[in-house]
C-alpha atoms as a PDB file:
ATOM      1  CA  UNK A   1    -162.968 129.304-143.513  1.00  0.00           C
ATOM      2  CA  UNK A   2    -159.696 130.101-144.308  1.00  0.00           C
ATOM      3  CA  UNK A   3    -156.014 128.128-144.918  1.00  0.00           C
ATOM      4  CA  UNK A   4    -153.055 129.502-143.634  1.00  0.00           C
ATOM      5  CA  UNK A   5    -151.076 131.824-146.108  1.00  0.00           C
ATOM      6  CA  UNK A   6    -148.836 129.481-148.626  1.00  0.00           C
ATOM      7  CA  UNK A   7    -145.906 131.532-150.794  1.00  0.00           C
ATOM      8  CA  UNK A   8    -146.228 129.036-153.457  1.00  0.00           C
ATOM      9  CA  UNK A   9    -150.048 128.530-153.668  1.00  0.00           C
ATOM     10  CA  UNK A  10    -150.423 132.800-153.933  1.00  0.00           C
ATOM     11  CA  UNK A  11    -148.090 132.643-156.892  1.00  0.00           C
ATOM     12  CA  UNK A  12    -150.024 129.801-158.339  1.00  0.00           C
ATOM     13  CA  UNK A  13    -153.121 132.102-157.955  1.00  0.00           C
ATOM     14  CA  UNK A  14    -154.830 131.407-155.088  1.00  0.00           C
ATOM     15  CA  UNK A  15    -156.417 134.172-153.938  1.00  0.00           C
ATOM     16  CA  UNK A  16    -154.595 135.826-150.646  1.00  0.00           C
ATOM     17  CA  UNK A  17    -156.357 137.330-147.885  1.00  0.00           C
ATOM     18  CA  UNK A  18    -155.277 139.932-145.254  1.00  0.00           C
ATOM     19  CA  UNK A  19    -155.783 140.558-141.488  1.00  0.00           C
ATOM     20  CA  UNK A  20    -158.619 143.399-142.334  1.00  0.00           C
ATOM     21  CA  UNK A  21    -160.351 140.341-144.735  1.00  0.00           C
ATOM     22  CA  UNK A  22    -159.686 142.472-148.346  1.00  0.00           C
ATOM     23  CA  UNK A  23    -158.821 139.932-150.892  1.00  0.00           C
ATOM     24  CA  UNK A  24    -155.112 140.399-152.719  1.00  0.00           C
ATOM     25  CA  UNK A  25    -153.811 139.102-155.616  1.00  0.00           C
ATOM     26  CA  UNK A  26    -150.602 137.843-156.707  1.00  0.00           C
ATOM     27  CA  UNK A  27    -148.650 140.393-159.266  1.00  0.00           C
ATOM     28  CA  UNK A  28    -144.935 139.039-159.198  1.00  0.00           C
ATOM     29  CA  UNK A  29    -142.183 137.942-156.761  1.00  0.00           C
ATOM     30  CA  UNK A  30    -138.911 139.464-156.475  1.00  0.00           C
ATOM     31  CA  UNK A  31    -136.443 137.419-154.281  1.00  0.00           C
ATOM     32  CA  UNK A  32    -133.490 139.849-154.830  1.00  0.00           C
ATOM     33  CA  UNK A  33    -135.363 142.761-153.793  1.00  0.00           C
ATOM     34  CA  UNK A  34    -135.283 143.873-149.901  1.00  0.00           C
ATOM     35  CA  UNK A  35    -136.857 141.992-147.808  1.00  0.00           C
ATOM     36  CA  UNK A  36    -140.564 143.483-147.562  1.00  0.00           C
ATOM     37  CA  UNK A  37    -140.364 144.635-150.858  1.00  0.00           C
ATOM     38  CA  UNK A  38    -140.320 140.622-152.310  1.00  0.00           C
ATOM     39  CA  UNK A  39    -143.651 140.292-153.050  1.00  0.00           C
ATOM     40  CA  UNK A  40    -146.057 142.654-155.043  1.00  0.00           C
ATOM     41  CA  UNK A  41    -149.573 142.103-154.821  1.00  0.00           C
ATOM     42  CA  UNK A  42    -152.957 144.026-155.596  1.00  0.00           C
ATOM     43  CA  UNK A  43    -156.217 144.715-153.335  1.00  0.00           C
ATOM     44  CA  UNK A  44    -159.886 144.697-154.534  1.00  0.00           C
ATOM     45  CA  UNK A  45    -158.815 148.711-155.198  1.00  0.00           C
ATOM     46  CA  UNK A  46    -156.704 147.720-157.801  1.00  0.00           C
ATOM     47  CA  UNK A  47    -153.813 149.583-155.196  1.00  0.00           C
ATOM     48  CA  UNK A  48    -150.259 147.692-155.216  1.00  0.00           C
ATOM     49  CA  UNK A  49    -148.742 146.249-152.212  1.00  0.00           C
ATOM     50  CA  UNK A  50    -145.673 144.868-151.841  1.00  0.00           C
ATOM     51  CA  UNK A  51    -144.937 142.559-148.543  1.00  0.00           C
ATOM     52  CA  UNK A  52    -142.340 139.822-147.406  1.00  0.00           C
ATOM     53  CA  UNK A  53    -142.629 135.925-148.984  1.00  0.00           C
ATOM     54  CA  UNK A  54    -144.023 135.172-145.171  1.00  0.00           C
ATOM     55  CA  UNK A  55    -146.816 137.931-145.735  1.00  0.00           C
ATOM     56  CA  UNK A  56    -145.603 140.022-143.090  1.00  0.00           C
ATOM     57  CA  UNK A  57    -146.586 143.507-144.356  1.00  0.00           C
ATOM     58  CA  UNK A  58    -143.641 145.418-142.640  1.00  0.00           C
ATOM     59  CA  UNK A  59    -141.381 144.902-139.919  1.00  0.00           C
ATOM     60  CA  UNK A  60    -142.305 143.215-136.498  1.00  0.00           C
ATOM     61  CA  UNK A  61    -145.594 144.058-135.584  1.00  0.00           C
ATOM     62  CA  UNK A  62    -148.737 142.483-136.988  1.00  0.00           C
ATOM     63  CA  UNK A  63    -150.410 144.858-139.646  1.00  0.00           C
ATOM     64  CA  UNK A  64    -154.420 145.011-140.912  1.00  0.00           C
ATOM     65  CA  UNK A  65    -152.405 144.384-144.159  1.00  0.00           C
ATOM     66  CA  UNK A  66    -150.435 141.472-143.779  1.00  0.00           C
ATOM     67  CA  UNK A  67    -151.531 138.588-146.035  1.00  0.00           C
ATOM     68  CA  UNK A  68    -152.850 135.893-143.011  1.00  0.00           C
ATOM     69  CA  UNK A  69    -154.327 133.023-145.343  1.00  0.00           C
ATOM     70  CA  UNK A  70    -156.266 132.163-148.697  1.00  0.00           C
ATOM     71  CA  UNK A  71    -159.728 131.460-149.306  1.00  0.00           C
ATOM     72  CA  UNK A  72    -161.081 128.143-148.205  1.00  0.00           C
ATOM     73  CA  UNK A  73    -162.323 126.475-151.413  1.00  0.00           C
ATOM     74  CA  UNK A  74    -164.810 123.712-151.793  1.00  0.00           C
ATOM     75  CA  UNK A  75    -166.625 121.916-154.364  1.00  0.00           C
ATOM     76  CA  UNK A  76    -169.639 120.069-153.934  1.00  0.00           C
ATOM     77  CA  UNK A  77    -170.390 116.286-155.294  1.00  0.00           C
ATOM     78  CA  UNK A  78    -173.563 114.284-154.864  1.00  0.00           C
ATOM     79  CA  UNK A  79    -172.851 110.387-155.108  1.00  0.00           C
ATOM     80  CA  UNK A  80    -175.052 107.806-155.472  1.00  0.00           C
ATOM     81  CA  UNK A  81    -174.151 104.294-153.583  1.00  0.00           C
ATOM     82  CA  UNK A  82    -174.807 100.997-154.851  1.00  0.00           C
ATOM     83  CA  UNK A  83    -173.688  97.784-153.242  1.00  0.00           C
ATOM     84  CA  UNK A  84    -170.267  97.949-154.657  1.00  0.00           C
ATOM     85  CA  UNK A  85    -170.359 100.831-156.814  1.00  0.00           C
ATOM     86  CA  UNK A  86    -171.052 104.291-156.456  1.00  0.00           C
ATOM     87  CA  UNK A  87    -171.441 107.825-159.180  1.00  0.00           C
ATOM     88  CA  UNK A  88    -171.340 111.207-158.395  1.00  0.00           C
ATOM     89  CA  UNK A  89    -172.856 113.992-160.532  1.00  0.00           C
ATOM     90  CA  UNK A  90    -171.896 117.988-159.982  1.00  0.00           C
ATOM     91  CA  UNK A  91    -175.872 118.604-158.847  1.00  0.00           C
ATOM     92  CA  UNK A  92    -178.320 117.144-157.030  1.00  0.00           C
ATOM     93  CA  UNK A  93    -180.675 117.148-159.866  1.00  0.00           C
ATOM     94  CA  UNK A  94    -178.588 115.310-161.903  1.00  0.00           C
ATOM     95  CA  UNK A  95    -178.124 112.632-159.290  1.00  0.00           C
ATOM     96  CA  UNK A  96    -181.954 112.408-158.389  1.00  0.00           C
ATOM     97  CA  UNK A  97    -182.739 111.782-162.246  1.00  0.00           C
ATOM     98  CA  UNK A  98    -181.202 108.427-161.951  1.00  0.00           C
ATOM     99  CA  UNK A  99    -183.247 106.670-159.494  1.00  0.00           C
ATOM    100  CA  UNK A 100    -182.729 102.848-159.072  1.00  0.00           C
ATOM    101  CA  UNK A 101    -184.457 100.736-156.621  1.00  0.00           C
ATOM    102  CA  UNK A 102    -180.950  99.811-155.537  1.00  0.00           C
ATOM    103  CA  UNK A 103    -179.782 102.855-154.180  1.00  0.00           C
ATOM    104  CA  UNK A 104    -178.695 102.823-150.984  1.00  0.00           C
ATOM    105  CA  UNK A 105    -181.172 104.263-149.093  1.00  0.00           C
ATOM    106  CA  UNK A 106    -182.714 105.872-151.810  1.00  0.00           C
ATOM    107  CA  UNK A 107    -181.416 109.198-152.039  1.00  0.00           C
ATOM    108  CA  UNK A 108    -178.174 110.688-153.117  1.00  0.00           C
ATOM    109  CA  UNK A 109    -175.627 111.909-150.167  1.00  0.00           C
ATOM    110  CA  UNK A 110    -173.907 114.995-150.363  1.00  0.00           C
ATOM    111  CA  UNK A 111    -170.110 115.228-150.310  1.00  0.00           C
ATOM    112  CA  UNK A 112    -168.275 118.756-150.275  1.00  0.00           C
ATOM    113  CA  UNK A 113    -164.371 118.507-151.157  1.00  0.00           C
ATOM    114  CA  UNK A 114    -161.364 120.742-149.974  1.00  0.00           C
ATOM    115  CA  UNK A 115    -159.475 122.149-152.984  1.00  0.00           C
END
């Protein structure tokens, strides 16, 4: 999965990638500079790029290397209910260790969050 490419979430280092799927990292912005030359950014080479604030690579026509989107980032819980209460715990293991004959159906449920 991926989000839609977001200026101020690539310079707060969220990992960009382009059309061709290589991963690019944020290096520094430079509003005064022309206008596909605002953004500098490096591949999974280690090359520099340098782009528009929208991604755009250059000019009008899509690219393989304009910067489409960032990595779709989750982070998995597992909770367990009680009438009127609930914990989670970062592993399943975790959450099975604490067994109580009031859990709500027995078993711990697994939640996966959007970050």
């Amino acid at each position: 999965k991926m989000k839609p490419f977001d200026l101020e979430k690539f310079k707060s280092g969220a990992v960009g990638i382009t059309r061709c799927g290589d991963e690019v990292t944020f290096v520094a912005h430079v509003p005064e500079a022309q206008i596909f030359y605002r953004l500098v950014f490096m591949d999974s080479k280690g090359c520099i790029g340098q782009c528009a604030e929208t991604g755009r690579y250059f000019g009008h026509k899509e690219t393989d290397l304009d910067i489409i989107g960032h990595k779709q980032e989750t982070k998995t819980y597992w909770i367990n209910m009680y009438e009127g209460s609930c914990y989670w715990y970062e592993d399943k293991s975790c959450a099975d260790d604490q067994p109580n004959c009031a859990r709500i159906n027995g078993k711990a449920y697994k939640v996966e969050i959007e970050l």
